[in-house]
Protein backbone atom coordinates (compact mmCIF):
# COMPACT_ATOMS: atom_id res chain seq x y z
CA UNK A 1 48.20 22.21 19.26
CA UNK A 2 46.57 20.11 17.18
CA UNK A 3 44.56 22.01 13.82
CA UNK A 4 40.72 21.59 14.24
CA UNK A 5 39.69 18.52 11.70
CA UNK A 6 35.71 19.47 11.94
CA UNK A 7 34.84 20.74 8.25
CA UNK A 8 31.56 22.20 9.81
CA UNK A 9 29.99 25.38 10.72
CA UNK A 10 27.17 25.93 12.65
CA UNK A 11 25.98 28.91 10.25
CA UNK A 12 24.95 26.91 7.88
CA UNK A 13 22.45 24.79 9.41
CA UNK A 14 19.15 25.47 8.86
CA UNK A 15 17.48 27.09 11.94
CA UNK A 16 13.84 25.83 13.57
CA UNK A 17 12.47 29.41 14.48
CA UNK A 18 10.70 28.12 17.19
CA UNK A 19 10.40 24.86 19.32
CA UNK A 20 7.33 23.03 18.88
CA UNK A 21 6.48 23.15 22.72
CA UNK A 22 7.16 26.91 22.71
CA UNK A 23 4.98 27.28 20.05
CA UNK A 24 2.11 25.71 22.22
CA UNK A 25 3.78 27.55 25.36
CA UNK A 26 2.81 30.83 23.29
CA UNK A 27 -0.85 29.20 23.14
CA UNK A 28 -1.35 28.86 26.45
CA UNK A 29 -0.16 32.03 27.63
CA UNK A 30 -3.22 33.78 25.04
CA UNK A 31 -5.64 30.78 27.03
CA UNK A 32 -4.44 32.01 30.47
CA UNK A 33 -5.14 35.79 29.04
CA UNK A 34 -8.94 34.90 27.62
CA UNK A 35 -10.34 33.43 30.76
CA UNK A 36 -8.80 35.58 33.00
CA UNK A 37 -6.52 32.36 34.74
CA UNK A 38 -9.71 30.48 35.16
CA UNK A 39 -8.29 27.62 32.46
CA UNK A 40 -4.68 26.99 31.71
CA UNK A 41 -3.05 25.17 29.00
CA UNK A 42 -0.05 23.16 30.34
CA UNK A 43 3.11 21.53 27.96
CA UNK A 44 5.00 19.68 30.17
CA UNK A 45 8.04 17.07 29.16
CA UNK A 46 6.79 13.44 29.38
CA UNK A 47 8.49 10.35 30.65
CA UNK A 48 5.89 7.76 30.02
CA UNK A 49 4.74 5.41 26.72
CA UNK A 50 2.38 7.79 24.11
CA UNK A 51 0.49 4.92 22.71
CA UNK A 52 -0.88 1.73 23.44
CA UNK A 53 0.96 -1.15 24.72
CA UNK A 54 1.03 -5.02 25.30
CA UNK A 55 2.77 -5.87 28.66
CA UNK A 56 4.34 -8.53 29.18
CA UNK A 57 3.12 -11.29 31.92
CA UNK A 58 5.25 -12.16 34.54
CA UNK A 59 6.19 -15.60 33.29
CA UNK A 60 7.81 -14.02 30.14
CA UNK A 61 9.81 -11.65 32.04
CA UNK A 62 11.16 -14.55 33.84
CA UNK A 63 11.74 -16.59 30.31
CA UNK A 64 13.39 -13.89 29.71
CA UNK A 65 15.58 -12.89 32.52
CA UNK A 66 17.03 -16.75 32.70
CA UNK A 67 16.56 -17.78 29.17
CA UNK A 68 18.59 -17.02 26.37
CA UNK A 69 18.53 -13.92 23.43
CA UNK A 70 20.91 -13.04 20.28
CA UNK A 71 21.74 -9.61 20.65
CA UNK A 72 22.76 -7.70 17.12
CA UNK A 73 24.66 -4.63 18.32
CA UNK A 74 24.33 -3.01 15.05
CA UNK A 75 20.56 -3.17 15.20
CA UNK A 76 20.88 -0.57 18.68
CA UNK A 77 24.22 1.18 17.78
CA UNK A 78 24.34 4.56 15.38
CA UNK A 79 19.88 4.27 15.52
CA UNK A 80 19.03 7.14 17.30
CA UNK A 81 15.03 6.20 16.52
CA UNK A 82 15.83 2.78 18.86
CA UNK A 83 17.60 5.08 22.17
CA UNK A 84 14.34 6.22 24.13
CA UNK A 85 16.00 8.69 25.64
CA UNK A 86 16.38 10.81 22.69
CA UNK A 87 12.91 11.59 21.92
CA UNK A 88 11.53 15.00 23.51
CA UNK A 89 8.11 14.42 24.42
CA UNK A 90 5.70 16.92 25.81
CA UNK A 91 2.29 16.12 27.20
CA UNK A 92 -0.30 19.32 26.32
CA UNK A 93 -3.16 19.30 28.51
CA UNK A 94 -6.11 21.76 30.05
CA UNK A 95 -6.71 22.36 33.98
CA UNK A 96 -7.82 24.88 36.48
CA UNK A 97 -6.69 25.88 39.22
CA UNK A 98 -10.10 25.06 40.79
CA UNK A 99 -9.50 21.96 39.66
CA UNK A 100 -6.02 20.72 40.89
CA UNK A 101 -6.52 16.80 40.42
CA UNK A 102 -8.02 17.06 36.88
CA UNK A 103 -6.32 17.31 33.51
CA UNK A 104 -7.75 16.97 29.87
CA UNK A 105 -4.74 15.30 27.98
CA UNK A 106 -5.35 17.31 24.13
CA UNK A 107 -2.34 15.16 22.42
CA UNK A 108 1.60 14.07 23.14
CA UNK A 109 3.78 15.34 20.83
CA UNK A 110 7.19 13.87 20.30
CA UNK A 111 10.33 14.56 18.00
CA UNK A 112 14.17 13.87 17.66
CA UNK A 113 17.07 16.59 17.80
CA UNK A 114 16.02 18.26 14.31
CA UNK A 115 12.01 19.09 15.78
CA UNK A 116 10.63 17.77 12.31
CA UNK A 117 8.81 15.35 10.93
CA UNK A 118 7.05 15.88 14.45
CA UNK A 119 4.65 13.11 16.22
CA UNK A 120 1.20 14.00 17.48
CA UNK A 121 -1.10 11.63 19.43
CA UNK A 122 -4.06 12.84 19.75
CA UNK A 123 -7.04 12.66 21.92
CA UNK A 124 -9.35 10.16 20.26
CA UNK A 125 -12.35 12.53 20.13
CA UNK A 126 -10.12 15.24 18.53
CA UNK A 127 -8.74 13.08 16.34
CA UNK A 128 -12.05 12.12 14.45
CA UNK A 129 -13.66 15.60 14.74
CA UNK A 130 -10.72 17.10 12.48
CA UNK A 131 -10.86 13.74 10.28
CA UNK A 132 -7.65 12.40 11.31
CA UNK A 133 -5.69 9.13 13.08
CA UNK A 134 -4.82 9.39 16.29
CA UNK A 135 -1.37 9.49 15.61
CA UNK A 136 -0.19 12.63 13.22
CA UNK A 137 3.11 13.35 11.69
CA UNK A 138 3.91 16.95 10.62
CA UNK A 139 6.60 17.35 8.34
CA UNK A 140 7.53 21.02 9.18
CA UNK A 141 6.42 24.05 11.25
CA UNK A 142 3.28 25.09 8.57
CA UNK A 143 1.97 21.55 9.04
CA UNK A 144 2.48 21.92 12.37
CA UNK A 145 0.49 25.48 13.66
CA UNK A 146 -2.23 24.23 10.91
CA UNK A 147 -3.11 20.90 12.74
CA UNK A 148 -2.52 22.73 16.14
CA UNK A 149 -5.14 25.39 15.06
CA UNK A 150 -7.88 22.45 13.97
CA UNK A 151 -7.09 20.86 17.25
CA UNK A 152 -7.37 23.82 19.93
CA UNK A 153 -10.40 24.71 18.20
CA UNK A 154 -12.12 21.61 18.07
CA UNK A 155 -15.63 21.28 19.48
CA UNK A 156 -14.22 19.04 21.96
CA UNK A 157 -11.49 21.32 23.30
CA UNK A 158 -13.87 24.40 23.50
CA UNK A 159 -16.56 21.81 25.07
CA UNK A 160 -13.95 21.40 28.04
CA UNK A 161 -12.13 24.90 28.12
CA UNK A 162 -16.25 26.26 28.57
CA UNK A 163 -16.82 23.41 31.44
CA UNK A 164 -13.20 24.87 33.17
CA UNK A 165 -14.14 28.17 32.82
CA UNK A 166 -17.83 27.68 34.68
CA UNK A 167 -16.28 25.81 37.02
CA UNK A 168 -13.95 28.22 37.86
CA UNK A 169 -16.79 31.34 37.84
């Protein structure tokens, strides 16, 4: 058998105490608790783009498709920030259960394998209540529950957690 060549342990990494989307899981559950079911918080993984876009019309797609392009290899290859895959995204948003077709997105959040510096895109309205860009980075777990506390109590959040709630009474 051959010796094991991996001058690692797993000991000594630093540990993340807790996932951002458990940390949000744990906010929910206290939501749930407060108004008695009638609103629930929901983080759920998300497949889709975060952020604006430009598509592309059909006639470039074709350019494209029969046309021409230099590929660099190196510029995809050993970049985990360019594989779209290896993002975890979470959508966080409020509904009811009297209200099965409606959702109030409250942000994305995103992040690679280590959980921090972690990407928040917020709900426009949020975003300039607490004085921010739509798009946050938080460079550790402090930074994190501190803009997550400024954003679930936000006028706007508690405007449409109040509008769930009489709904739901």
């Amino acid at each position: 058998m051959i010796q094991n060549m991996w001058n690692i342990s797993v000991d000594n990494y630093e540990k993340v105490t807790t996932l951002p989307e458990k940390i949000i899981e744990q906010q929910c559950e206290y939501l749930k608790k407060l108004t008695e079911g009638r609103v629930i918080g929901n983080i759920k993984r998300y497949n889709g783009k975060t952020t604006d876009y430009e598509e592309k019309s059909t006639a470039l797609r074709m350019q494209e498709l029969y046309g021409t392009r230099n590929i660099d290899i190196q510029e995809n290859l050993g970049d985990l920030g360019n594989i779209p895959n290896i993002y975890f995204t979470f959508e966080f948003y409020l509904s009811s259960p009297n209200t099965p077709k409606y959702k109030f997105r409250i942000m994305f959040l995103s992040y690679v394998s280590d959980q921090y510096p972690l990407e928040l895109v917020l709900d426009e309205d949020i975003a300039d209540e607490i004085y921010e860009n739509e798009k946050v980075l938080c460079a550790n777990e402090e930074e994190f529950i501190r803009y997550m506390t400024q954003i679930i109590n936000s006028s706007k959040v508690s405007s449409v957690i109040r509008a769930l709630n009489n709904i739901a009474m």
